[in-house]
N, C-alpha and C. Protein backbone atom coordinates (compact mmCIF):
# COMPACT_ATOMS: atom_id res chain seq x y z
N UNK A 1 -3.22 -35.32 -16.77
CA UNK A 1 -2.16 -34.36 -17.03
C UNK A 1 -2.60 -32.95 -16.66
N UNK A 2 -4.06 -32.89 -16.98
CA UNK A 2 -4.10 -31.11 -16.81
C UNK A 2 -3.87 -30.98 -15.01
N UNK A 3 -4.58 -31.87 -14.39
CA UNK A 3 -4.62 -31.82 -12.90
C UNK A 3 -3.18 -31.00 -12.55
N UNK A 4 -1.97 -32.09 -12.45
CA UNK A 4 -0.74 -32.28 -12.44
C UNK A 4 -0.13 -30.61 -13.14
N UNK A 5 -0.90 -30.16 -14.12
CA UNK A 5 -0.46 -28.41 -14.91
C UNK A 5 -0.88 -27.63 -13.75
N UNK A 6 -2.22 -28.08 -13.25
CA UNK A 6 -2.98 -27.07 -12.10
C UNK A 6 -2.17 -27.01 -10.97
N UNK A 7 -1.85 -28.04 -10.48
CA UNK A 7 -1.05 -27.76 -9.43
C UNK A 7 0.09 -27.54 -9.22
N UNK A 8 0.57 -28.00 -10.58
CA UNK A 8 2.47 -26.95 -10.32
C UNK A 8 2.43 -25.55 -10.61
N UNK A 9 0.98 -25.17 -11.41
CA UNK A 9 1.03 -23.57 -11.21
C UNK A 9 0.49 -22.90 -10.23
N UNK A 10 -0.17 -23.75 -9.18
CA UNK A 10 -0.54 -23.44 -8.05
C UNK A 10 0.40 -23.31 -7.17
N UNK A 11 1.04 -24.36 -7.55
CA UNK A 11 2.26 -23.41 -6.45
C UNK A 11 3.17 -22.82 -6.78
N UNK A 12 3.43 -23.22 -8.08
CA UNK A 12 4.76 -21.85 -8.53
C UNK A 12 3.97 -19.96 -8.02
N UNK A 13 2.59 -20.28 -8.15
CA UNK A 13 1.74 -18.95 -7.74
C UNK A 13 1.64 -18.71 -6.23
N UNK A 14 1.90 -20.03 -5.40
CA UNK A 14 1.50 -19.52 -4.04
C UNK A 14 3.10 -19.17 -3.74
N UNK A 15 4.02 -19.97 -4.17
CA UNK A 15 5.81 -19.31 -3.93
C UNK A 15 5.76 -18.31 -4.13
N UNK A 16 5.21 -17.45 -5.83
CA UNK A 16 5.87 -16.08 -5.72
C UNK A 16 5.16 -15.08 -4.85
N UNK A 17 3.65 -15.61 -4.46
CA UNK A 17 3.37 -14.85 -3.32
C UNK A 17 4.06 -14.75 -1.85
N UNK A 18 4.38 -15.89 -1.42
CA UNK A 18 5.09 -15.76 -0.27
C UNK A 18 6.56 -14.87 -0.55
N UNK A 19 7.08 -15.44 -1.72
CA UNK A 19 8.56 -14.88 -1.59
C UNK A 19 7.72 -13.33 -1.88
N UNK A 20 6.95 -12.48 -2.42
CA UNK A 20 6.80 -10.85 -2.38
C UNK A 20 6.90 -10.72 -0.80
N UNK A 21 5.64 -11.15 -0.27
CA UNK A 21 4.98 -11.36 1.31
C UNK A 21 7.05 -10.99 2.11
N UNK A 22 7.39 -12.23 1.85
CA UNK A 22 8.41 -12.32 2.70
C UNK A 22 9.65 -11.68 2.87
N UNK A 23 9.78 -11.12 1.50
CA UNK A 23 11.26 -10.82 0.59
C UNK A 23 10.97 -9.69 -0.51
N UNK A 24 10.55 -8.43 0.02
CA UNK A 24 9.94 -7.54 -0.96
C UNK A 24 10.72 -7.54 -1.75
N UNK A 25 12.07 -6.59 -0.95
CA UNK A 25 13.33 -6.46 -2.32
C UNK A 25 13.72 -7.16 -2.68
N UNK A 26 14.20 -8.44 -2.61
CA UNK A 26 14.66 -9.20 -3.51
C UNK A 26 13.50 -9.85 -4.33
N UNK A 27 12.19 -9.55 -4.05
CA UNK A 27 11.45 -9.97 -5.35
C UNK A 27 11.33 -8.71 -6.18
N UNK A 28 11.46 -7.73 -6.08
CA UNK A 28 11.72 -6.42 -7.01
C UNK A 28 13.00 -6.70 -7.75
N UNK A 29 13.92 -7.18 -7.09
CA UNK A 29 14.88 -7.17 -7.85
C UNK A 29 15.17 -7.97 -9.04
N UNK A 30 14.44 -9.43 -8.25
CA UNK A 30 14.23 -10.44 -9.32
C UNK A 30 13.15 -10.04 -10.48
N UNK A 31 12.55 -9.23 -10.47
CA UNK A 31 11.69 -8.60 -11.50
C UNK A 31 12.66 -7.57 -12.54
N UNK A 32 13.03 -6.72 -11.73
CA UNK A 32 14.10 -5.86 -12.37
C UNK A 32 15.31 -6.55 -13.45
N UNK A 33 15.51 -7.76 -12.90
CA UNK A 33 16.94 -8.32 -13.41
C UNK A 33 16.00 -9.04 -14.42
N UNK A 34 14.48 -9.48 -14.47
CA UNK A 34 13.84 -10.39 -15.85
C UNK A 34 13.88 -9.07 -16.78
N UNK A 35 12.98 -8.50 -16.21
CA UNK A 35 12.62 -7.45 -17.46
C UNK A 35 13.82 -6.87 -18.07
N UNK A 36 14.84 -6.77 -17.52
CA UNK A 36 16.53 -6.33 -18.16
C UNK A 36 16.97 -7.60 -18.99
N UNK A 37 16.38 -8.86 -18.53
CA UNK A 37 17.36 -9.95 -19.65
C UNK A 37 16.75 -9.73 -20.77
N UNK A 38 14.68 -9.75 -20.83
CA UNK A 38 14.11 -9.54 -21.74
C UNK A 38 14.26 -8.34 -22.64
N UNK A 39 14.65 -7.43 -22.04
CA UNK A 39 14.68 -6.00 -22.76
C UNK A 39 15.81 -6.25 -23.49
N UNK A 40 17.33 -6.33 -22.77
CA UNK A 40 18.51 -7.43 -23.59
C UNK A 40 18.60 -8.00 -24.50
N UNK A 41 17.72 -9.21 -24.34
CA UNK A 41 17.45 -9.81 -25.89
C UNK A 41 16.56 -9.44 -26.57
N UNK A 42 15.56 -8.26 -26.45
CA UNK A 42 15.12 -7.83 -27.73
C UNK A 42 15.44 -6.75 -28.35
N UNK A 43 16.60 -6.20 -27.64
CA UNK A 43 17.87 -5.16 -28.05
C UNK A 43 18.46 -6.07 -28.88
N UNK A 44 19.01 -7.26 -28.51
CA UNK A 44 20.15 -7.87 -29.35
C UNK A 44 19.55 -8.13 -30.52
N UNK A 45 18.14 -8.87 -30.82
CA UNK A 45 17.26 -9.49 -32.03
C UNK A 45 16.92 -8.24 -32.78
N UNK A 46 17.40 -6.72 -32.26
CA UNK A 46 16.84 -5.56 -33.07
C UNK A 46 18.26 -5.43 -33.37
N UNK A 47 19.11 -5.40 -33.25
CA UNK A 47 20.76 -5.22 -33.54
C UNK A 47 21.16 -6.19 -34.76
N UNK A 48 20.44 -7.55 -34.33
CA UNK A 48 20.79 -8.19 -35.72
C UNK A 48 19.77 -8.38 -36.70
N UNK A 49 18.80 -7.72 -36.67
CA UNK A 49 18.19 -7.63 -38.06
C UNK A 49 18.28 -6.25 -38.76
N UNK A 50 19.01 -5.42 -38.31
CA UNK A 50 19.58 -3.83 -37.98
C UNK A 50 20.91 -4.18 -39.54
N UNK A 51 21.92 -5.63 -38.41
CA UNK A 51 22.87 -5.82 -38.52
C UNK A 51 22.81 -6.46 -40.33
N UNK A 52 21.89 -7.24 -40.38
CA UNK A 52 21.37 -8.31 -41.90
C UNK A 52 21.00 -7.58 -42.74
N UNK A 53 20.05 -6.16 -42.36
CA UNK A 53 20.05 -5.52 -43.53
C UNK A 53 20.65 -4.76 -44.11
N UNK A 54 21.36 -4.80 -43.54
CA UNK A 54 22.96 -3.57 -43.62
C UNK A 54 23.70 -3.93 -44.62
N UNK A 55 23.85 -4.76 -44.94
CA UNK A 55 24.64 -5.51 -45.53
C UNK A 55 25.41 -6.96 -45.34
């Protein structure tokens, strides 16, 4: 099993190199649009514990 871990992160690692290599902006962008979902939901998880203690 670990083999089989090594090598699907080997290549999920050699893809996102090629796609930078190949596709600057749209791998900026695809960065831009994670860090916005993440930032998103830890806006929303601060809104509702904001929201619970409120009343």
């Amino acid at each position: 099993m670990k083999i089989v871990k090594r090598v699907i992160i080997g290549l999920v690692i050699a893809f996102a190199i090629f796609y930078l290599v190949t596709r600057p902006q749209d791998a900026a962008n695809a960065v831009q649009g994670a860090f916005g979902a993440v930032w998103g939901a830890g806006v929303a998880v601060v809104d509702f514990f904001v929201a619970l203690a409120g009343g």
